[in-house]
C-alpha atoms as a PDB file:
ATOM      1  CA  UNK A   1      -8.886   8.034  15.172  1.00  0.00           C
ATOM      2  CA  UNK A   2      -8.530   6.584  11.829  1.00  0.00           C
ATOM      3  CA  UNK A   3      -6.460   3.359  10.362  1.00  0.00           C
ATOM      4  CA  UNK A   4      -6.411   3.062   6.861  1.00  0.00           C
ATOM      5  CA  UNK A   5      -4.574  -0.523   5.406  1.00  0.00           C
ATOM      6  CA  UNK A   6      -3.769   0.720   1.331  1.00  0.00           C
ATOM      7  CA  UNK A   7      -3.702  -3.110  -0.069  1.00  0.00           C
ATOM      8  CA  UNK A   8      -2.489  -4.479  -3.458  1.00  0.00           C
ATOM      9  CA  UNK A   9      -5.463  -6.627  -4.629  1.00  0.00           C
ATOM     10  CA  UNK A  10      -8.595  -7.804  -3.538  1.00  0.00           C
ATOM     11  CA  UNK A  11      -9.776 -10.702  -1.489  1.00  0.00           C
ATOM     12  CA  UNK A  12     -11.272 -13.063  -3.680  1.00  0.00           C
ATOM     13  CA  UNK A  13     -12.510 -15.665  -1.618  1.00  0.00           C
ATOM     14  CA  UNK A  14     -15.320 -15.469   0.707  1.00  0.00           C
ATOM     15  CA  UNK A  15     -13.373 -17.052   3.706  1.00  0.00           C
ATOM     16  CA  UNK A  16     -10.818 -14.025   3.635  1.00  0.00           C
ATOM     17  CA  UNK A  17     -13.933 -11.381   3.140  1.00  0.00           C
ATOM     18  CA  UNK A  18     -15.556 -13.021   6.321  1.00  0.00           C
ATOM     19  CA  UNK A  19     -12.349 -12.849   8.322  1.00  0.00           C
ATOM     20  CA  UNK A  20     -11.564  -9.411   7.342  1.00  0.00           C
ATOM     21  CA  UNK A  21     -15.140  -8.417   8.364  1.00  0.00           C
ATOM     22  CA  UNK A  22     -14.873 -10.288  11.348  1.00  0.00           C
ATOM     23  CA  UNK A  23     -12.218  -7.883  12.308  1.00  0.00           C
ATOM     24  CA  UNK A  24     -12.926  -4.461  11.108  1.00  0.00           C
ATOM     25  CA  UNK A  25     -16.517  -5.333  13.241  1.00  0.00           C
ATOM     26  CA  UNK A  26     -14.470  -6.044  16.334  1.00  0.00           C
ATOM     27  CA  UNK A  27     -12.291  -3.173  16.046  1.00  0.00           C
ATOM     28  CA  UNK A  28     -15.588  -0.561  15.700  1.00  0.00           C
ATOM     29  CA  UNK A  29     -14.937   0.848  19.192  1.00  0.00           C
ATOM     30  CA  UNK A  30     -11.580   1.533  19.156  1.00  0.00           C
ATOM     31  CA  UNK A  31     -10.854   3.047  15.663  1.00  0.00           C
ATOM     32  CA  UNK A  32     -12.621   3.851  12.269  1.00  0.00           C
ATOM     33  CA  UNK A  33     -10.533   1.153  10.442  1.00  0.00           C
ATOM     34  CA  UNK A  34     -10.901   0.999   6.863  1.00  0.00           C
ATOM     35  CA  UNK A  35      -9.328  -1.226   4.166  1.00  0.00           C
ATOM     36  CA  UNK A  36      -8.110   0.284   0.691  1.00  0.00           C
ATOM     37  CA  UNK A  37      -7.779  -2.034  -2.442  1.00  0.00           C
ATOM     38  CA  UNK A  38      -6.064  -1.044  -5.607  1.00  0.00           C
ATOM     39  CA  UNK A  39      -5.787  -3.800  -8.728  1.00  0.00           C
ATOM     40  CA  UNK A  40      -3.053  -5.904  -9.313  1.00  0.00           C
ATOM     41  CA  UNK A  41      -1.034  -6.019 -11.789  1.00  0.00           C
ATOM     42  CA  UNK A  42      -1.331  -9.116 -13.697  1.00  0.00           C
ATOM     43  CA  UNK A  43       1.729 -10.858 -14.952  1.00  0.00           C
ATOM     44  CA  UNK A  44       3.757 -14.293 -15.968  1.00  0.00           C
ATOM     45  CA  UNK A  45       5.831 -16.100 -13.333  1.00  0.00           C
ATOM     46  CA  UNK A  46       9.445 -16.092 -14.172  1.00  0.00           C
ATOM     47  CA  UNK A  47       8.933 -12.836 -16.606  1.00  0.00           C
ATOM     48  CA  UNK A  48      12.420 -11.732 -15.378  1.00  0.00           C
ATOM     49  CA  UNK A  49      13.727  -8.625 -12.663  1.00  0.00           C
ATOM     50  CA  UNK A  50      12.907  -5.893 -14.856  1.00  0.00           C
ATOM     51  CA  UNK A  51       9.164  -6.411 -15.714  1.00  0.00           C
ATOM     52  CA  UNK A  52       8.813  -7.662 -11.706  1.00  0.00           C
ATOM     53  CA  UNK A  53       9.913  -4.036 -11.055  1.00  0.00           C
ATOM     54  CA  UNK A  54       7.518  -2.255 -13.528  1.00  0.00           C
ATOM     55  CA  UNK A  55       4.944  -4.274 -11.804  1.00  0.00           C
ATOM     56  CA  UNK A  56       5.704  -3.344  -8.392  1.00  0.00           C
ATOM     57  CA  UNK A  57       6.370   0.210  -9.419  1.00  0.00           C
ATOM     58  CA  UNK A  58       2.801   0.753 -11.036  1.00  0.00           C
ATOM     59  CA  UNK A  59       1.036  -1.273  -8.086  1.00  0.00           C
ATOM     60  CA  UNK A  60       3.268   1.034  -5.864  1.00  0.00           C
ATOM     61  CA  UNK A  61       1.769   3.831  -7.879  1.00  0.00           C
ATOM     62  CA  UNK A  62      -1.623   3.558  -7.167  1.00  0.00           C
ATOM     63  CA  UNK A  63      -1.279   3.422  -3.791  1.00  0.00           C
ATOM     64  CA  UNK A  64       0.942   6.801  -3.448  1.00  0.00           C
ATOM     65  CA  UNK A  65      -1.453   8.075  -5.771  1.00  0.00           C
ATOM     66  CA  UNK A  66      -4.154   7.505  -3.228  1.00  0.00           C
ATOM     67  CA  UNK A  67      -2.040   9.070  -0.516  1.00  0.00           C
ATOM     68  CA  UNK A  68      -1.802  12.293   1.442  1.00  0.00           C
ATOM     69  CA  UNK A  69       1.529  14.362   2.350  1.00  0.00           C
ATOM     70  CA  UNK A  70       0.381  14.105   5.998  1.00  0.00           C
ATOM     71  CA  UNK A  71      -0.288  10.172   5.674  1.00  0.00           C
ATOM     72  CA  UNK A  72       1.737   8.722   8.766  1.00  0.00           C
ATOM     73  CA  UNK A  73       3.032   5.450   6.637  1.00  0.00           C
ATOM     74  CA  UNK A  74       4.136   1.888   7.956  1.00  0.00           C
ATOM     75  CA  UNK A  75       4.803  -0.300   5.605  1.00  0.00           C
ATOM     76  CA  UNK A  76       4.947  -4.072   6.266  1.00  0.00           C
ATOM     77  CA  UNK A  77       7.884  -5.460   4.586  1.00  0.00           C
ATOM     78  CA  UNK A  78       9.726  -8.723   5.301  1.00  0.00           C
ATOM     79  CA  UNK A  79      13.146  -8.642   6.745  1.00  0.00           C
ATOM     80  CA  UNK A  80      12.289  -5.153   9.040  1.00  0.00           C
ATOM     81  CA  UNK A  81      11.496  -4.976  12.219  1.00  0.00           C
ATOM     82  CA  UNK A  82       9.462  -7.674  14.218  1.00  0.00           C
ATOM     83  CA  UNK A  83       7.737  -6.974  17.497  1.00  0.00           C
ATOM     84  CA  UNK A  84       5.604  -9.463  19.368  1.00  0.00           C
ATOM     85  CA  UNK A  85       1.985  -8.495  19.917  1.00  0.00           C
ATOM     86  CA  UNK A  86       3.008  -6.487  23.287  1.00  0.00           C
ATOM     87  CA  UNK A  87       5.373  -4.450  22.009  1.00  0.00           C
ATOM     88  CA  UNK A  88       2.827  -4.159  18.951  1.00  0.00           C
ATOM     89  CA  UNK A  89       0.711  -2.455  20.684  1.00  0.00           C
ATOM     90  CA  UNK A  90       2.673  -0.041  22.551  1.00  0.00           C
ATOM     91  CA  UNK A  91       4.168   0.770  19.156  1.00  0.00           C
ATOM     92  CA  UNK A  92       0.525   1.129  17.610  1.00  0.00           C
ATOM     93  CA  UNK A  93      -0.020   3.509  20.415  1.00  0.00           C
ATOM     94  CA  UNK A  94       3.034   5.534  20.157  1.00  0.00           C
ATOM     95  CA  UNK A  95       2.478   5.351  15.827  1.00  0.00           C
ATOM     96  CA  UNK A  96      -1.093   7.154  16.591  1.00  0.00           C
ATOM     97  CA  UNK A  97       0.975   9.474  18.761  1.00  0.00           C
ATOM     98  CA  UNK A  98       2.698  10.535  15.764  1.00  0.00           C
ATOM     99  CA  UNK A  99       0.790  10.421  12.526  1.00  0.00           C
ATOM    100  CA  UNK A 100      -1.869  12.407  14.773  1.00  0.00           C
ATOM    101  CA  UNK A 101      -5.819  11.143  14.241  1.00  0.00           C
ATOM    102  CA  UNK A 102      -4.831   9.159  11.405  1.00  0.00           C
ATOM    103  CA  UNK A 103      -2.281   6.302  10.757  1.00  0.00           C
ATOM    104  CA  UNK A 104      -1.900   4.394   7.113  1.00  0.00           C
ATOM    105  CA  UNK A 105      -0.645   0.666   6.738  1.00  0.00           C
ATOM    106  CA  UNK A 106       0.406  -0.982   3.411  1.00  0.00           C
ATOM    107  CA  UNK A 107       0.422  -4.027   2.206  1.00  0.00           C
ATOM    108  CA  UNK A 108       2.294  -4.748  -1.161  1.00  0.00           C
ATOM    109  CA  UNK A 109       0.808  -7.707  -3.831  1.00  0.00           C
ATOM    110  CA  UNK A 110       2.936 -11.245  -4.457  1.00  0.00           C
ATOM    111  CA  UNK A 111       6.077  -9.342  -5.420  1.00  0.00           C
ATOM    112  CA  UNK A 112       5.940  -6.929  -2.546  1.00  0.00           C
ATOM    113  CA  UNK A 113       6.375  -3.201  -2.112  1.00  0.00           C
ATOM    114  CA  UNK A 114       7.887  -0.310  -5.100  1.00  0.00           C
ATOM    115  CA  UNK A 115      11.243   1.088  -3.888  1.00  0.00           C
ATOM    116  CA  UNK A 116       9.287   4.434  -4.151  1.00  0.00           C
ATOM    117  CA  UNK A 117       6.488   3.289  -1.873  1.00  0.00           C
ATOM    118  CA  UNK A 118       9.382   1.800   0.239  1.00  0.00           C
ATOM    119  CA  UNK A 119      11.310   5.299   0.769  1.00  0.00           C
ATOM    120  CA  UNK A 120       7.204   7.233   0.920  1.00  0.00           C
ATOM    121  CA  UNK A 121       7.163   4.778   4.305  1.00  0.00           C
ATOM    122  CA  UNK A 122       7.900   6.764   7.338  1.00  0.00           C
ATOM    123  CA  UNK A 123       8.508   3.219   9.027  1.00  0.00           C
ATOM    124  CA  UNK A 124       8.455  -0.484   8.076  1.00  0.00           C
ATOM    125  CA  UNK A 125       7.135  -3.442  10.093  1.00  0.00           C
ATOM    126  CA  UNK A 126       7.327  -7.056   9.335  1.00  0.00           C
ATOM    127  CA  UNK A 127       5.007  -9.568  10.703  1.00  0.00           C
ATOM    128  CA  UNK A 128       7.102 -12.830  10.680  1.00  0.00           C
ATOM    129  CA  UNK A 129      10.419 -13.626   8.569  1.00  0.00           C
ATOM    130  CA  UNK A 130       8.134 -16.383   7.166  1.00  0.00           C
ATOM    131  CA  UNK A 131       6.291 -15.855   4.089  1.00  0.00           C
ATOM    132  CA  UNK A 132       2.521 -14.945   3.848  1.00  0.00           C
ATOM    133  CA  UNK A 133      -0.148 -14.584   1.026  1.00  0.00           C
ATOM    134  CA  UNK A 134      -1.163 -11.057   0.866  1.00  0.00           C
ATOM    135  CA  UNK A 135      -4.571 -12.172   1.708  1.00  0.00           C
ATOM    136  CA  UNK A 136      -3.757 -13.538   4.748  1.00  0.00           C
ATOM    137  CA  UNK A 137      -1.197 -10.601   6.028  1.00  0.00           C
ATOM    138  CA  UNK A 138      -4.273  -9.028   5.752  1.00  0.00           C
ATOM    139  CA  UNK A 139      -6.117 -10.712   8.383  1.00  0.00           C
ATOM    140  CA  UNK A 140      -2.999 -10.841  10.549  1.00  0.00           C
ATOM    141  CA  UNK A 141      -2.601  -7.523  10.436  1.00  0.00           C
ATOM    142  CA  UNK A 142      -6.190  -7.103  11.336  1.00  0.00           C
ATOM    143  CA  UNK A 143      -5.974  -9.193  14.677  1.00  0.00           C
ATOM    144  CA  UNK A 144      -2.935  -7.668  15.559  1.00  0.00           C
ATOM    145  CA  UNK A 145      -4.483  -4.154  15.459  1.00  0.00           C
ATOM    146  CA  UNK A 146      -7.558  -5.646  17.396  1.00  0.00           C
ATOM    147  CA  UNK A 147      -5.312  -7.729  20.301  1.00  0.00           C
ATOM    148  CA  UNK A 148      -2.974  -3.937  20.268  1.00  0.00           C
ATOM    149  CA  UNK A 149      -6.433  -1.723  21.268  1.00  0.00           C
ATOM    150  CA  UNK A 150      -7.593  -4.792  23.798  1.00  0.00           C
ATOM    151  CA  UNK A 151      -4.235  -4.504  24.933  1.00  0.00           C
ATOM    152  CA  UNK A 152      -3.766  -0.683  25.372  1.00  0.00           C
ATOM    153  CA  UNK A 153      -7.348  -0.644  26.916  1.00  0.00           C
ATOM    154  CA  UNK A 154      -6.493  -3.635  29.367  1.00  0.00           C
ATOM    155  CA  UNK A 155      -9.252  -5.656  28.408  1.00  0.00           C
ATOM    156  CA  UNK A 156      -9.083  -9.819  28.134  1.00  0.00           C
ATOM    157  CA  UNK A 157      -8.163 -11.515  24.799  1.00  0.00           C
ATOM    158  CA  UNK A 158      -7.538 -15.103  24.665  1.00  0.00           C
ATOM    159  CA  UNK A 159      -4.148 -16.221  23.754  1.00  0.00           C
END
């Protein structure tokens, strides 16, 4: 079985590397679980709707680009669905169900996911209605995979 997390940028500081690691180490048993980084695009705060949308459409881009028809897609996107880390993991279970040997996550940049990348998703997910840095919905997207396999595998995790 096979999770692949399509991400818009890269981790730039060591301390989100480490934890990243951390977790695709941990998660070794249970899944090949591989992390997929495509530049972002670089742009001026307050540059208006319209170039915001280019941005997110050519970030979007690269990512479908890197797709497959089969892909099984859940995108994380604020305002969707939450689930607490039980339910998670039954859903992570019944998502592997689905999208066969392979399920895809993706994580958009600062402004978020294309429309296009948006309607590719064949589900959408949102961690929290708060607000996180891409970096870090990284790494909470990690653990969450890692607490849904100890989960689904009844084995201890410490709350």
């Amino acid at each position: 079985m096979t999770i692949t997390i399509y991400c818009v940028g890269h981790l730039k500081e060591d301390y989100w590397r480490d934890a990243c690691q951390e977790y695709l180490k941990r998660l070794k048993p249970y899944a090949e679980v591989k992390v997929v980084e495509v530049d972002d695009i670089g742009y001026k705060e307050g540059v208006g709707e319209k170039i915001e949308t280019k941005v997110k459409d050519q970030e979007g881009g690269k990512i479908l680009a890197k797709l497959k028809p089969s892909d099984y897609l859940c995108a994380l996107d604020l305002g969707k669905k939450e689930e607490d880390s039980v339910s998670f993991s039954k859903h992570l279970e019944a998502m592997l169900s689905r999208g066969g040997s392979h399920l895809s996550f993706v994580i958009g940049g600062s402004l978020g996911l294309s429309d296009e990348l948006k309607k590719r998703a064949n589900e959408a997910l949102s961690l929290s209605t708060m607000t996180f840095p891409h970096q870090l919905t990284r790494v909470i997207l990690l653990e969450q995979i890692y607490r849904a396999f100890r989960l689904l595998h009844h084995e201890p995790y410490h709350k």
